[in-house]
N, C-alpha and C. Protein backbone atom coordinates (compact mmCIF):
# COMPACT_ATOMS: atom_id res chain seq x y z
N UNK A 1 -5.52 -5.06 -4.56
CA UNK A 1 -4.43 -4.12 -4.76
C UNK A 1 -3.36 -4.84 -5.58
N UNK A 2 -3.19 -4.11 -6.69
CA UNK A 2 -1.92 -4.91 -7.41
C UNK A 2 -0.76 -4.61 -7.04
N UNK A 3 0.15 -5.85 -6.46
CA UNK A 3 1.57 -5.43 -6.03
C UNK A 3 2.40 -4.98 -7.37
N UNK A 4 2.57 -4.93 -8.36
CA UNK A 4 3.52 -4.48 -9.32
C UNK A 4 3.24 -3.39 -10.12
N UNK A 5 2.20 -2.90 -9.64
CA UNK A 5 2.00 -1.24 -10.08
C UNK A 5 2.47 -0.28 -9.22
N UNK A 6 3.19 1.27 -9.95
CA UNK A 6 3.09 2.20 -8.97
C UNK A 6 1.75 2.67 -7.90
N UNK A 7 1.77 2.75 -6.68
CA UNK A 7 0.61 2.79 -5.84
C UNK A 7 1.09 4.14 -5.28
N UNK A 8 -0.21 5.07 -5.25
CA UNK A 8 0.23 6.45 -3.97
C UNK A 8 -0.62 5.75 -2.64
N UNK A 9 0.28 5.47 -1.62
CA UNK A 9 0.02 4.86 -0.37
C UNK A 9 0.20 6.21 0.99
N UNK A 10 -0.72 6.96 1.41
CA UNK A 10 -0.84 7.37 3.16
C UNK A 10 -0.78 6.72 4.29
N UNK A 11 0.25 7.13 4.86
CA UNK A 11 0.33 6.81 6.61
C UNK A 11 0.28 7.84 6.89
N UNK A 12 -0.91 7.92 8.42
CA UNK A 12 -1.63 9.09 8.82
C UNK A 12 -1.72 8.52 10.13
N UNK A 13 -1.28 9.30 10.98
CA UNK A 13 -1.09 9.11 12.54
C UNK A 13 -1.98 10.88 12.96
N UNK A 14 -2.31 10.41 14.35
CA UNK A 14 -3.12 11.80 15.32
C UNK A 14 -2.35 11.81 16.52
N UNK A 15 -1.93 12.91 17.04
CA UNK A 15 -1.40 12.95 18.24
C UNK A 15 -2.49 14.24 18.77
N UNK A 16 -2.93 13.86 20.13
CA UNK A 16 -3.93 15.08 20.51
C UNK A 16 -2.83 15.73 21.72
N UNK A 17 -2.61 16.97 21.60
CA UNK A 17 -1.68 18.21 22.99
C UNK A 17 -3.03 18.07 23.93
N UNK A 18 -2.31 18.74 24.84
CA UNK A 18 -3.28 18.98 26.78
C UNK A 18 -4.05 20.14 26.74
N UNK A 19 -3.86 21.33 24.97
CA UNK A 19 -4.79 22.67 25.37
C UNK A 19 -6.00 22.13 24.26
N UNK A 20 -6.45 20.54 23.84
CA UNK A 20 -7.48 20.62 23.16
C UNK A 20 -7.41 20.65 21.51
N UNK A 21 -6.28 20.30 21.41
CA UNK A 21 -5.92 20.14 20.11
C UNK A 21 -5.28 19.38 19.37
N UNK A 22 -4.57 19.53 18.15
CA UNK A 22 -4.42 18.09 17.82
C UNK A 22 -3.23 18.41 16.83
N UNK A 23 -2.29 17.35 16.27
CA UNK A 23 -1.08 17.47 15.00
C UNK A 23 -1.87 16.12 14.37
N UNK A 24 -2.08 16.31 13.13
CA UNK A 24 -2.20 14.81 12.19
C UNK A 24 -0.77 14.75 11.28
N UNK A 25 -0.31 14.24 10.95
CA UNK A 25 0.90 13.78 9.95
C UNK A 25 0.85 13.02 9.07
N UNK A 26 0.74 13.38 7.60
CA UNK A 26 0.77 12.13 6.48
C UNK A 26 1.88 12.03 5.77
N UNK A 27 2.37 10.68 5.60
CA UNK A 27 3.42 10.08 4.72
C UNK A 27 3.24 9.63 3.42
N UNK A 28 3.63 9.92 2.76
CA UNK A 28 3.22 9.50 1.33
C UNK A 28 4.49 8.66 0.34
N UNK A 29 4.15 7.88 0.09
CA UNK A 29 4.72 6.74 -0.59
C UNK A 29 4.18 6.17 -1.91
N UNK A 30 5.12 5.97 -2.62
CA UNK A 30 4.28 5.66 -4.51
C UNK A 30 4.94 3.90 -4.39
N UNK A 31 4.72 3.28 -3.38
CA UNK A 31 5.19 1.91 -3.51
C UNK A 31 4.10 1.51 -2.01
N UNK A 32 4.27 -0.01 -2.34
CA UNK A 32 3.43 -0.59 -1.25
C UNK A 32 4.35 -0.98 -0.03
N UNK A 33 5.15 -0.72 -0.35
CA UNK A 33 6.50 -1.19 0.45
C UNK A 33 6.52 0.20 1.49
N UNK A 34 6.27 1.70 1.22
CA UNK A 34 6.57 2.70 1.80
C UNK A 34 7.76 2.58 1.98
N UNK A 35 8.82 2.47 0.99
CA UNK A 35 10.15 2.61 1.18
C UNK A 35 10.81 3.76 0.70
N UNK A 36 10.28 4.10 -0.05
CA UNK A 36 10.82 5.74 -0.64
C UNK A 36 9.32 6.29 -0.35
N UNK A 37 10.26 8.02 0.86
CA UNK A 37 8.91 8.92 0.83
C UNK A 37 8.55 9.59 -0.62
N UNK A 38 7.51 9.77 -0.56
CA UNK A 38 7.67 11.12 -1.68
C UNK A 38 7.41 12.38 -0.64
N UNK A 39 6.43 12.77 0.17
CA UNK A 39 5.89 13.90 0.55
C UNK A 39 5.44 13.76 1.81
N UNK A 40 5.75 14.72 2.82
CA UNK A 40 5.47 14.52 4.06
C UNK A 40 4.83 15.81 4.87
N UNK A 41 3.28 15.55 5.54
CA UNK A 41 2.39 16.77 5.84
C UNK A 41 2.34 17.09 7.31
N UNK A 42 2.12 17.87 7.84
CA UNK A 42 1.63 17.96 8.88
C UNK A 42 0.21 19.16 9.14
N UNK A 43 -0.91 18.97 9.72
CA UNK A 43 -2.00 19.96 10.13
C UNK A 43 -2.02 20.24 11.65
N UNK A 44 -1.70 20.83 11.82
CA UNK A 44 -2.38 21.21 13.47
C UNK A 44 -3.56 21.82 13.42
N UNK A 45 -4.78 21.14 14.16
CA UNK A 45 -5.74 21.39 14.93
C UNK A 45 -6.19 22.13 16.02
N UNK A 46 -6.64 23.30 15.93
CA UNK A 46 -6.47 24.30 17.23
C UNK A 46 -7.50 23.44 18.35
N UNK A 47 -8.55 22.62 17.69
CA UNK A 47 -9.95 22.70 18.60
C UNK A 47 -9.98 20.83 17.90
N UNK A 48 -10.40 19.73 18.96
CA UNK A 48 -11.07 18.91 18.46
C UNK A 48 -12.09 18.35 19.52
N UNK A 49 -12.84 17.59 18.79
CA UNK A 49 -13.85 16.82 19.58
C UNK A 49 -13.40 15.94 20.96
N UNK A 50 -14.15 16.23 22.07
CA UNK A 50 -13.71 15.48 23.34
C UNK A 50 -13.89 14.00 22.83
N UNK A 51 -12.72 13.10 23.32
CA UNK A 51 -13.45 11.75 23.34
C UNK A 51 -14.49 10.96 23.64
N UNK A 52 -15.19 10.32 23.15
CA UNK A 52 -16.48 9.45 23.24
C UNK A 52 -16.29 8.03 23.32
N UNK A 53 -16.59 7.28 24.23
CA UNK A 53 -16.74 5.72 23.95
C UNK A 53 -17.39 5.45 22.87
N UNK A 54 -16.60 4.49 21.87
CA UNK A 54 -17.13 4.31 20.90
C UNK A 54 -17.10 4.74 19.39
N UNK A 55 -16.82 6.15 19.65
CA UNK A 55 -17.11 7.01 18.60
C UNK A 55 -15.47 7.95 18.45
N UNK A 56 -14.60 6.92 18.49
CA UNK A 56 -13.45 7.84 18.13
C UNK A 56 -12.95 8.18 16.82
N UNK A 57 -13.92 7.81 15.80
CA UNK A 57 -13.71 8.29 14.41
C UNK A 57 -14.50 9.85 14.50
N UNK A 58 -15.06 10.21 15.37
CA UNK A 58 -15.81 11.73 14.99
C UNK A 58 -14.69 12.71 15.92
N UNK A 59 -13.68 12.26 16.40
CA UNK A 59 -12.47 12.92 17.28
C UNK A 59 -11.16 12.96 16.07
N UNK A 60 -11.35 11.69 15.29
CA UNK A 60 -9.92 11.32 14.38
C UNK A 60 -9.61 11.57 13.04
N UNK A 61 -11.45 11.74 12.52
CA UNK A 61 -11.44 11.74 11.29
C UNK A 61 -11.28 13.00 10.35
N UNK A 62 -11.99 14.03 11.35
CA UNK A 62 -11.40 15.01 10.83
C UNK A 62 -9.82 15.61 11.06
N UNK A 63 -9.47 14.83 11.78
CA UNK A 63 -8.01 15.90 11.61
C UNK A 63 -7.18 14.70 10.57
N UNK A 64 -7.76 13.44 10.67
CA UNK A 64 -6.78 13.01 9.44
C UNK A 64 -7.42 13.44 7.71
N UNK A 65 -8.57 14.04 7.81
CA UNK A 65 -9.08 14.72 6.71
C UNK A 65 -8.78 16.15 6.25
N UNK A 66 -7.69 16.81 7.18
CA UNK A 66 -7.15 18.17 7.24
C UNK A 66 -5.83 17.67 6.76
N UNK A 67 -4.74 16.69 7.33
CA UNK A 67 -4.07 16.36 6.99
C UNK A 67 -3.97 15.88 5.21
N UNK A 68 -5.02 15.12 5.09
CA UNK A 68 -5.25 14.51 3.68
C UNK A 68 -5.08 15.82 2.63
N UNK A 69 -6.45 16.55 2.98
CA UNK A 69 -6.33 17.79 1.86
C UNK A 69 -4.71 18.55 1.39
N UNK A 70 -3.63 18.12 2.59
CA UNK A 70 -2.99 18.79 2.16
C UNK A 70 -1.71 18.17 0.69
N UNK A 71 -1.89 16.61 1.11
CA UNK A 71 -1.29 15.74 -0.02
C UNK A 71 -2.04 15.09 -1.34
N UNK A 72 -1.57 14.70 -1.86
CA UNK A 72 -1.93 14.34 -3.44
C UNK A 72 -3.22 13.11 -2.83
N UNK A 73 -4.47 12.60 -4.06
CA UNK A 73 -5.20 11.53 -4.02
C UNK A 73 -4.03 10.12 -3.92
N UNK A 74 -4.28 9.95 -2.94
CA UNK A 74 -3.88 8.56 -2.63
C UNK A 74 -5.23 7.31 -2.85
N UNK A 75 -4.04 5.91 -3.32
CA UNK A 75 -5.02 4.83 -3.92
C UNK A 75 -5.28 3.90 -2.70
N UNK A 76 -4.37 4.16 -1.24
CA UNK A 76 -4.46 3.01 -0.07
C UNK A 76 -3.92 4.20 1.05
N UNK A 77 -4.96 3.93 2.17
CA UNK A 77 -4.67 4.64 3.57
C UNK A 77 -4.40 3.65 4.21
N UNK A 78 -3.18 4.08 5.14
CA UNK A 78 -2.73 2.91 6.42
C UNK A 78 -3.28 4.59 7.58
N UNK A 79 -3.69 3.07 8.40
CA UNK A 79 -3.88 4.21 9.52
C UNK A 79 -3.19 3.65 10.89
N UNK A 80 -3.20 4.49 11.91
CA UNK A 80 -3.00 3.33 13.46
C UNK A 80 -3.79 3.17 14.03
N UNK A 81 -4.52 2.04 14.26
CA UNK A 81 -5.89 1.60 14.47
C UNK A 81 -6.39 0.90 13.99
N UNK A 82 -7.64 0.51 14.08
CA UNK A 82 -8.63 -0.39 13.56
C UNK A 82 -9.46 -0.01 12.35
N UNK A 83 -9.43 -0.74 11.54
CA UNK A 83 -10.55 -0.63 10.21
C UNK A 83 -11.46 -1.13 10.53
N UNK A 84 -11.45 -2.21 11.01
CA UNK A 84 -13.02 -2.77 11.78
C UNK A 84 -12.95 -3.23 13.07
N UNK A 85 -14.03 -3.79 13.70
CA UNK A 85 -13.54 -3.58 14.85
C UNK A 85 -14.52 -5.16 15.51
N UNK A 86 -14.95 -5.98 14.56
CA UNK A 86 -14.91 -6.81 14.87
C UNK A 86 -15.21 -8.01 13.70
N UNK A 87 -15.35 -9.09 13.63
CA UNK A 87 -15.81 -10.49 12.46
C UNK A 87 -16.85 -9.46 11.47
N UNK A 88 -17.88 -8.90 12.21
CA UNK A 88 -19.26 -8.76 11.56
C UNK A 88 -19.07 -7.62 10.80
N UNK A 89 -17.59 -6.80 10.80
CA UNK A 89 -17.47 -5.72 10.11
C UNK A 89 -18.03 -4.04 10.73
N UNK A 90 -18.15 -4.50 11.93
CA UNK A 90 -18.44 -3.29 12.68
C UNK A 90 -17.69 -2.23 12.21
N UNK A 91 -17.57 -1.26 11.65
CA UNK A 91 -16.71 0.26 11.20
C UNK A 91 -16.13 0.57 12.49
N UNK A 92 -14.60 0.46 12.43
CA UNK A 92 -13.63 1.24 13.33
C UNK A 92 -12.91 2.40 12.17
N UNK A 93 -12.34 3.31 12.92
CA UNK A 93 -11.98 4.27 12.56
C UNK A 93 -11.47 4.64 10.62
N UNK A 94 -10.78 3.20 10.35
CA UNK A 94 -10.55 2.67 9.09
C UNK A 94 -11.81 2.81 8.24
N UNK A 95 -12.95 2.17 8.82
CA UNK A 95 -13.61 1.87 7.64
C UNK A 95 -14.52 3.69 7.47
N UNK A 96 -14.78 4.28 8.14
CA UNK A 96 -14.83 5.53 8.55
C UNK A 96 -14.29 6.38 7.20
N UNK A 97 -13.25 6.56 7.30
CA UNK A 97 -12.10 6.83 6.56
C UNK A 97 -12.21 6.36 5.16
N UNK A 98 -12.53 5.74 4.77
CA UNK A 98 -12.61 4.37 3.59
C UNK A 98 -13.83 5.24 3.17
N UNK A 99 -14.81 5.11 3.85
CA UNK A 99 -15.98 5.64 2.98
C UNK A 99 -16.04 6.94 2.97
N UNK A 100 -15.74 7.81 3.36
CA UNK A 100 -15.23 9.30 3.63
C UNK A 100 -14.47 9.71 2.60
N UNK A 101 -12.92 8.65 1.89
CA UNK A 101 -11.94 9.27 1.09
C UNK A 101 -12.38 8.79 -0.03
N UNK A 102 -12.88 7.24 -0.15
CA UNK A 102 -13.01 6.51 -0.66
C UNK A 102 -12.14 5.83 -1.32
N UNK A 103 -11.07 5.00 -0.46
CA UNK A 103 -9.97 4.39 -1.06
C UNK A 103 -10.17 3.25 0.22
N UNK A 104 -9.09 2.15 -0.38
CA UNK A 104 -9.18 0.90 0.70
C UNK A 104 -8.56 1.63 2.15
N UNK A 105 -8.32 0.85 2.75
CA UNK A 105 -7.84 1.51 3.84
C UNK A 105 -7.44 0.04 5.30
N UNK A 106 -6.04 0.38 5.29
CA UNK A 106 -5.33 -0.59 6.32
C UNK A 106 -5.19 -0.22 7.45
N UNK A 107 -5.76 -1.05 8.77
CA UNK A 107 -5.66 -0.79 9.63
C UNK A 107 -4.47 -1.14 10.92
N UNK A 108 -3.27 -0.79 11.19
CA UNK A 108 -2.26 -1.52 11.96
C UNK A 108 -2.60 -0.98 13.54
N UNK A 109 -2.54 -1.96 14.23
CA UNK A 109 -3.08 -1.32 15.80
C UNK A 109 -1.84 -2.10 16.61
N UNK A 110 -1.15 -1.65 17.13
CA UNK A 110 -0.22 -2.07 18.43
C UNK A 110 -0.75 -2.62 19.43
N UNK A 111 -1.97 -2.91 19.64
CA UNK A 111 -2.71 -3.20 20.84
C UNK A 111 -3.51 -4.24 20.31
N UNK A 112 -4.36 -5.00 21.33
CA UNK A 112 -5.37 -5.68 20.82
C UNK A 112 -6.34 -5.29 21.33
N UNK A 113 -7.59 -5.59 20.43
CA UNK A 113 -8.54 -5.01 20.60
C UNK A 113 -10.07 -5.86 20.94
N UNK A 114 -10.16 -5.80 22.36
CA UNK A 114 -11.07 -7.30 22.36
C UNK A 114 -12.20 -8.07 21.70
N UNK A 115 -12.74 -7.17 20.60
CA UNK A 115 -13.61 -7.59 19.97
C UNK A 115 -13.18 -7.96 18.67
N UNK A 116 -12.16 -7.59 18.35
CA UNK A 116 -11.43 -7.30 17.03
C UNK A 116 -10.79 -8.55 16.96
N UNK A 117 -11.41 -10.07 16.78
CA UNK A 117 -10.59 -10.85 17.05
C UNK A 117 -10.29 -11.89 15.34
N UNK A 118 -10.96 -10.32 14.51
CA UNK A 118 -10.85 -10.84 12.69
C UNK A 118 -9.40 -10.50 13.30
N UNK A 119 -8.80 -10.02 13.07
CA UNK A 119 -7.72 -9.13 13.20
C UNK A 119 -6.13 -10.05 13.39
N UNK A 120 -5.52 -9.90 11.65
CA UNK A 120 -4.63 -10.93 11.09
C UNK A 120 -3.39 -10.27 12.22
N UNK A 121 -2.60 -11.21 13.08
CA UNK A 121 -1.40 -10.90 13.60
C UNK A 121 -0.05 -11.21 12.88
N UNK A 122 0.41 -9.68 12.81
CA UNK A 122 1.44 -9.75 12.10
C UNK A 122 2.60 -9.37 13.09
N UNK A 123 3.65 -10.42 12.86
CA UNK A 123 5.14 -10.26 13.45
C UNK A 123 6.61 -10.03 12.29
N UNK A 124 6.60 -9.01 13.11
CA UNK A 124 7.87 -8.47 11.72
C UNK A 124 9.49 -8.35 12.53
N UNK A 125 10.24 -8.92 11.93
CA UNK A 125 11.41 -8.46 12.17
C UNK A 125 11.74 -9.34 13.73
N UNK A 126 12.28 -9.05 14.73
CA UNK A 126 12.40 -10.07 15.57
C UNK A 126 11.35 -9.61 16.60
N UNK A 127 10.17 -8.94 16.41
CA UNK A 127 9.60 -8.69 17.39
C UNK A 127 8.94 -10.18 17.55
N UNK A 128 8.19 -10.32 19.15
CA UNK A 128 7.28 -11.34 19.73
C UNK A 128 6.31 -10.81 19.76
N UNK A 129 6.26 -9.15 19.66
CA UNK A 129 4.56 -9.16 20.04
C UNK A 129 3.88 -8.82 18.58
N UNK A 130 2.58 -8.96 18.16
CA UNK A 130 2.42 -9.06 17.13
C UNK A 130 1.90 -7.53 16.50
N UNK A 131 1.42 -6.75 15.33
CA UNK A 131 0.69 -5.63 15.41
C UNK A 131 -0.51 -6.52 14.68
N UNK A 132 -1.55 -5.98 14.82
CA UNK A 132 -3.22 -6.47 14.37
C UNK A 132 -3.65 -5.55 13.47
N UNK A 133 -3.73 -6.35 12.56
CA UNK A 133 -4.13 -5.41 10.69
C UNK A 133 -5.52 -6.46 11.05
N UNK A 134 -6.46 -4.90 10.51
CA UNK A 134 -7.38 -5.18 9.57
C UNK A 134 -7.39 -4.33 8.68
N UNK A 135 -8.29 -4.52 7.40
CA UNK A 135 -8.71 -3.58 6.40
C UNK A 135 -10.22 -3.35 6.38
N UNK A 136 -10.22 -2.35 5.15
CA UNK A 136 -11.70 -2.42 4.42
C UNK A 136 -11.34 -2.06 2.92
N UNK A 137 -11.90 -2.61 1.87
CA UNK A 137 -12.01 -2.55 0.87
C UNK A 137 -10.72 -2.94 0.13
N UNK A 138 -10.19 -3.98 1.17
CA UNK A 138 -9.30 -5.46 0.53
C UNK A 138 -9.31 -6.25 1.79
N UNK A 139 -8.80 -7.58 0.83
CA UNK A 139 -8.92 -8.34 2.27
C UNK A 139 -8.07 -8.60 3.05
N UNK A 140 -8.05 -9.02 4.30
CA UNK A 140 -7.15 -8.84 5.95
C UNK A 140 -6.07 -9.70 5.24
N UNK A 141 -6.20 -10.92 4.41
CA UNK A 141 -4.72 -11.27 4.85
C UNK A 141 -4.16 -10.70 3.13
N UNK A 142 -4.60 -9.93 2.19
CA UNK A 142 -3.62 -9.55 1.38
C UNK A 142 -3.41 -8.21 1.86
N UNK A 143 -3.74 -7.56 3.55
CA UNK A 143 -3.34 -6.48 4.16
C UNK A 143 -2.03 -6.67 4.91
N UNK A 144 -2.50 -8.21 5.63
CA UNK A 144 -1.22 -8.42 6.24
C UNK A 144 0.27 -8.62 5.71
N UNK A 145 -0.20 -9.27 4.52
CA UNK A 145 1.01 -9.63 3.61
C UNK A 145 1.51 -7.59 2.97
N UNK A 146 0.94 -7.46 3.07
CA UNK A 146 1.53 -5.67 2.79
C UNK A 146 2.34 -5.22 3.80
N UNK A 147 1.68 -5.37 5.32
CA UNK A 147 1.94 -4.67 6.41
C UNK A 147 3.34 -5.81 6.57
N UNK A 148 3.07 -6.77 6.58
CA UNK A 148 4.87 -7.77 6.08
C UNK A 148 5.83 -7.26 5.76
N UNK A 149 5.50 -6.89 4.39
CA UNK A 149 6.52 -6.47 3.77
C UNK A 149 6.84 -5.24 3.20
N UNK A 150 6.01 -4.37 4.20
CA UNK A 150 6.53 -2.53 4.29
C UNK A 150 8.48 -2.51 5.21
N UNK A 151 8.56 -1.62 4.53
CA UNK A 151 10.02 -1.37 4.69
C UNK A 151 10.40 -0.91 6.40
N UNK A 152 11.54 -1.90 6.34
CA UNK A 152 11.72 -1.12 8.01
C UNK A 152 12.12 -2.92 8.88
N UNK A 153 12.93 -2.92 9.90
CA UNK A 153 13.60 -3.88 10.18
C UNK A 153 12.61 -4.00 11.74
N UNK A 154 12.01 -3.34 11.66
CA UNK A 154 11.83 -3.65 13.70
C UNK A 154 9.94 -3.70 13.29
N UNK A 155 9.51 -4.12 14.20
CA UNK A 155 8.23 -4.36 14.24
C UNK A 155 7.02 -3.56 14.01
N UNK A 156 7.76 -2.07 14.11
CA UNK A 156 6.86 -1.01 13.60
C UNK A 156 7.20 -0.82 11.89
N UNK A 157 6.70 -1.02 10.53
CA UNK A 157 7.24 -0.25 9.73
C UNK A 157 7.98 1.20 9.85
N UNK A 158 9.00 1.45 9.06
CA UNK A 158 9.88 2.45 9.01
C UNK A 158 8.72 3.74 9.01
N UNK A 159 7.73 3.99 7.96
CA UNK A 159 7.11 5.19 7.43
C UNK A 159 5.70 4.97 8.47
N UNK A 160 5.49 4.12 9.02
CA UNK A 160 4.35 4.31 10.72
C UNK A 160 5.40 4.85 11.55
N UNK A 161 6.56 4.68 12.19
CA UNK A 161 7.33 5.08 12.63
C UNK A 161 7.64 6.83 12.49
N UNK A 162 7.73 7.04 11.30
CA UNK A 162 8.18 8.12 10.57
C UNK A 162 6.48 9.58 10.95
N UNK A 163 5.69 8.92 10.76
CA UNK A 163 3.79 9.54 10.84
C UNK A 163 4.25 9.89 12.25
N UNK A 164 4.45 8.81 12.74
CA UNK A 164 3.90 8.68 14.29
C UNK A 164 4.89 9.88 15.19
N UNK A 165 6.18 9.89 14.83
CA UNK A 165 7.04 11.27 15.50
C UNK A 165 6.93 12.17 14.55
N UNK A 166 6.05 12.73 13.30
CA UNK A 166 5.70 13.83 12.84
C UNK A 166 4.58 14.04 13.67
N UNK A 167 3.67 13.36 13.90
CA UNK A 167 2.51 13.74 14.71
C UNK A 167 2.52 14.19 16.32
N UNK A 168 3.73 13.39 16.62
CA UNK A 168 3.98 13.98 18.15
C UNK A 168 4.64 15.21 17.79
N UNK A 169 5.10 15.58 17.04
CA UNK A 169 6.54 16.95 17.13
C UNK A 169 7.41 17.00 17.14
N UNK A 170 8.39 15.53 17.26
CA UNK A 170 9.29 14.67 17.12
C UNK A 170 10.33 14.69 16.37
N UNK A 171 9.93 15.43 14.99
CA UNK A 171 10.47 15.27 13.76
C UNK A 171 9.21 16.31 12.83
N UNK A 172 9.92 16.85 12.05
CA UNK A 172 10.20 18.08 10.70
C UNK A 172 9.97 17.17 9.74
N UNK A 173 8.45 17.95 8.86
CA UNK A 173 8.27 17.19 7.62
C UNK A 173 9.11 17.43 6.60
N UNK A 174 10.03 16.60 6.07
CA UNK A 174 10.76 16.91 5.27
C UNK A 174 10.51 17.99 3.83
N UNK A 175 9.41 17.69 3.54
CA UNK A 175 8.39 18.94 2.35
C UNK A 175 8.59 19.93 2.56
N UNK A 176 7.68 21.09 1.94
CA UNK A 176 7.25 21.93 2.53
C UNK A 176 6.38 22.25 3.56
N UNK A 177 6.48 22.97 4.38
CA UNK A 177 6.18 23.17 5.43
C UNK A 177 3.97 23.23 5.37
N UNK A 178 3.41 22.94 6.22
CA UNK A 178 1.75 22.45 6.21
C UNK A 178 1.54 23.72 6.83
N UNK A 179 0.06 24.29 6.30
CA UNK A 179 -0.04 25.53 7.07
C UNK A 179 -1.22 24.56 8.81
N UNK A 180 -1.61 25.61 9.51
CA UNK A 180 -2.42 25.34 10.46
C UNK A 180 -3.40 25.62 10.52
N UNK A 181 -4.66 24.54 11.07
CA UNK A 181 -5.77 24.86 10.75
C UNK A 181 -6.78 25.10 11.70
């Protein structure tokens, strides 16, 4: 990924409701920094897939693929979660996604993930605890050095922050309004 070109960059968060359904939210940013939005989506999901051990890209992927259709081709997806999910490149939800949109795709997870122990720890801002980037189709530490230096003072980037209370309901996409699907 070249840092000194304009880049169209997605942050795409899932929040699933209690009647079986789902909000996805995408952020869109023409810098790697996600410091200026350009465009902000939301899809609601009437119906999604029950969860599965294992298989939470066939619960995630389509509603962040409802979300997608509704913003411009983006050149890099950040997601919340895992791109891989372990050394050997096992496909977590990221890499899923990656071959689906076909763009690289960054994975930031708040949690750790016990197999996931590729998984570059990044500490931003005065946090202690770390978030765990991986990617696919660049590598983990020119992901981490991104997920570094995305905009925003506290340990979550500003525009993950921003996905993540569009997807709960939290917050009004600033755009035009996303129809429902």
């Amino acid at each position: 990924m070249e840092h000194t070109t304009t880049t169209t960059v997605g942050a795409v968060d899932v929040h699933y409701d209690d009647q079986g359904g789902a909000r996805s939210a995408l952020v869109v940013c023409r810098d790697l920094t996600l410091s200026t939005t350009e465009s902000e989506h939301v899809a609601d999901i009437a119906e999604v897939e029950p969860y599965e051990p294992g298989g939470l890209f066939k619960r995630e992927l389509p509603c962040i693929l409802a979300v997608l259709d509704l913003g411009p081709h983006l050149e890099l997806l950040v997601i919340d979660g895992y791109a891989t999910l372990d050394p050997h490149g096992r496909p977590g939800l990221g890499a899923h996604a990656s071959e689906t949109v076909g763009v690289p795709v960054i994975g930031v997870a708040k949690t750790p993930f016990r197999t996931a122990t590729h998984a570059a720890h990044v500490l931003r801002g005065i946090a202690t605890r770390p978030l765990y980037v991986t990617a696919t189709g660049l590598d983990v530490a020119e992901a981490a050095l991104i997920v570094m230096a995305m905009a925003g003072p506290n340990r979550i980037p500003d525009a993950l922050a921003r996905v993540d209370r569009l997807a709960r309901g939290r917050a009004q996409p600033n755009s035009r309004s996303s129809p429902s699907w």
